[in-house]
C-alpha atoms as a PDB file:
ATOM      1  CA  UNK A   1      46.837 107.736   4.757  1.00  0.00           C
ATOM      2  CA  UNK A   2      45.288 111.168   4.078  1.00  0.00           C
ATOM      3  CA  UNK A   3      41.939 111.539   2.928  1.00  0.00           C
ATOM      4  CA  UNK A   4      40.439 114.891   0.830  1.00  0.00           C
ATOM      5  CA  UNK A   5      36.938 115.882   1.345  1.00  0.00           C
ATOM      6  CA  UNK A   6      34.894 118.311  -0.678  1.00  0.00           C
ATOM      7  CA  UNK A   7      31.567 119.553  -1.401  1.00  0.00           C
ATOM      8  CA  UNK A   8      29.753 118.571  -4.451  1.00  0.00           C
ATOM      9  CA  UNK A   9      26.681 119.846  -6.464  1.00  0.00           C
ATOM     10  CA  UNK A  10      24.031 117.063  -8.312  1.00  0.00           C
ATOM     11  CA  UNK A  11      23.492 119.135 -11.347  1.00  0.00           C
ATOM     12  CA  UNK A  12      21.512 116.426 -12.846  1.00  0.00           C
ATOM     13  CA  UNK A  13      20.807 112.486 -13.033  1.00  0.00           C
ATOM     14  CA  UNK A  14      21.175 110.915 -16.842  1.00  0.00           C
ATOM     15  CA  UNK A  15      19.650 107.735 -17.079  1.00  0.00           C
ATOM     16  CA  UNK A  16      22.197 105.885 -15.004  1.00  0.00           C
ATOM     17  CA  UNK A  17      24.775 108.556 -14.112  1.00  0.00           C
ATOM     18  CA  UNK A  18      25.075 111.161 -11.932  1.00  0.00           C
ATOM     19  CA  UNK A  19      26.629 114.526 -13.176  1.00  0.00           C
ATOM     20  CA  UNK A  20      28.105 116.623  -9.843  1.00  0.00           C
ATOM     21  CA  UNK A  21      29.916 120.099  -9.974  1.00  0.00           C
ATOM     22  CA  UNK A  22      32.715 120.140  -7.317  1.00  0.00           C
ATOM     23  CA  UNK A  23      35.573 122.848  -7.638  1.00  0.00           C
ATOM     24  CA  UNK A  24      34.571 123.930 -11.079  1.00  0.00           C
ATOM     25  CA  UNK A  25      35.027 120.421 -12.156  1.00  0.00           C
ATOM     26  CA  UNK A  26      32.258 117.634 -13.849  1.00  0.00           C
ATOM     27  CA  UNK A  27      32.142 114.889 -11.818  1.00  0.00           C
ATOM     28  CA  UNK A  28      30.608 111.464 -13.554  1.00  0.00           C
ATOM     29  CA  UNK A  29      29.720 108.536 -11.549  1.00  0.00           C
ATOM     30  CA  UNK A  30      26.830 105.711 -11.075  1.00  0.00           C
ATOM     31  CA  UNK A  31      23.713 107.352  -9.835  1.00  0.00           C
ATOM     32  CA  UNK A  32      23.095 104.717  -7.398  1.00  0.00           C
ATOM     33  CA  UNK A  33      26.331 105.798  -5.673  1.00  0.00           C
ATOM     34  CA  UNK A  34      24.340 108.550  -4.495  1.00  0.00           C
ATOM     35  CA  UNK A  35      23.150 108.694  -0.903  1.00  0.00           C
ATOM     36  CA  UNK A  36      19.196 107.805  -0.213  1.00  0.00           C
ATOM     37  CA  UNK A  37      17.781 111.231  -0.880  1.00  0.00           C
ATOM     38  CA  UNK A  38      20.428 112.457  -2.504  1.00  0.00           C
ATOM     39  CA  UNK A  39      18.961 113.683  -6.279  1.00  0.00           C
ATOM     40  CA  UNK A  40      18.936 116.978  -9.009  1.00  0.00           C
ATOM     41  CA  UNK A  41      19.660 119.781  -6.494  1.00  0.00           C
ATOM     42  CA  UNK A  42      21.167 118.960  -3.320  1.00  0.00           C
ATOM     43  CA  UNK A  43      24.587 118.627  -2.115  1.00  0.00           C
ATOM     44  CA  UNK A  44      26.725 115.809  -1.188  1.00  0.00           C
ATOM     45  CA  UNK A  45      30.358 115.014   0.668  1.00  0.00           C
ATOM     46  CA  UNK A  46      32.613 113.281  -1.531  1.00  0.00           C
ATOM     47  CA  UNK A  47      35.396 111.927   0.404  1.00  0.00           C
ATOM     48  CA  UNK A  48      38.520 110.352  -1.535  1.00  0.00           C
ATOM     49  CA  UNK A  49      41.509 108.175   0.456  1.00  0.00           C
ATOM     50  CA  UNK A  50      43.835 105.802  -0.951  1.00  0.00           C
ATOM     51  CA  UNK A  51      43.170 101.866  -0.128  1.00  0.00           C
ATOM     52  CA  UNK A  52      44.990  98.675  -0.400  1.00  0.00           C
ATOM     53  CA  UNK A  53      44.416  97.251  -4.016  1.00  0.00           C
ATOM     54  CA  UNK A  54      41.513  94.552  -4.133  1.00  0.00           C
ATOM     55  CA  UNK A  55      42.389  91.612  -4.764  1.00  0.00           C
ATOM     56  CA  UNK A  56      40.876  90.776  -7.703  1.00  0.00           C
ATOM     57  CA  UNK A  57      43.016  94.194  -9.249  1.00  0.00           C
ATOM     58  CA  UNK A  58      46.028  92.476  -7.793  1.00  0.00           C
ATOM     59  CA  UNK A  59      45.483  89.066  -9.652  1.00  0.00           C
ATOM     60  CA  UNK A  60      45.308  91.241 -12.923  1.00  0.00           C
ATOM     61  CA  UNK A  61      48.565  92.884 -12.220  1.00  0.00           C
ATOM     62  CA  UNK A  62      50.562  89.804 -11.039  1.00  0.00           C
ATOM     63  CA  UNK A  63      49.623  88.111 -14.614  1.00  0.00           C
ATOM     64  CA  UNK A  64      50.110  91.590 -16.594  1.00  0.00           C
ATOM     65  CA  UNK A  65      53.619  91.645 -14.783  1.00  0.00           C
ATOM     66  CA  UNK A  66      53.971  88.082 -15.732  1.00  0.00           C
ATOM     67  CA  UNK A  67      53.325  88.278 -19.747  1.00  0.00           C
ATOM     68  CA  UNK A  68      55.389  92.139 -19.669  1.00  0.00           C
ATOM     69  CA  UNK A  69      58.180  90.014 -18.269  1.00  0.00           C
ATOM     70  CA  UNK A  70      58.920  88.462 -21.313  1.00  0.00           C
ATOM     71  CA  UNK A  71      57.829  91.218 -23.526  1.00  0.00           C
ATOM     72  CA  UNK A  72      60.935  92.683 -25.525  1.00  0.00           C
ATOM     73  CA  UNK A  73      58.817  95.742 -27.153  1.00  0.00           C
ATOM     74  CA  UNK A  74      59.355  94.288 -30.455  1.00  0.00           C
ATOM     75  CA  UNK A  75      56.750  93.404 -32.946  1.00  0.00           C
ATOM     76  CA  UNK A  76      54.685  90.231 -32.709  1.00  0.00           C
ATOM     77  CA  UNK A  77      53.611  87.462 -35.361  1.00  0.00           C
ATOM     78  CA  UNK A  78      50.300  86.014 -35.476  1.00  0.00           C
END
């Protein structure tokens, strides 16, 4: 598996999130996410790579699979 690296800007910390300028693009995510010392100002590596699904995401999808199966697309009654 490949993995994409790139350089991103903090341009500022809202309460909670984090708001990063990488490529021309706005980049949203948890504050805490950040490194330690990482704030308003500096620069950060974001790295991105495909993983296996977790396995609480794959419980989800078995069951979603499960109910689709018998799903005909019509409309349901209550």
């Amino acid at each position: 598996m490949s993995c994409k690296e790139t350089r991103a800007f903090v341009d500022r910390i809202e309460g909670t999130i984090a708001v990063l300028r990488a490529d021309g693009a706005t980049i949203e995510l948890p504050a805490a996410m950040l490194p330690e010392g990482a704030g308003e100002g500096t620069w950060v590596a974001i790295s991105i790579a495909p993983i296996a699904v977790p396995e609480e995401a794959a419980a989800g999808e078995t069951l979603r699979a499960k109910l689709g199966a018998d799903d005909d697309g019509g409309d349901f009654k209550l």
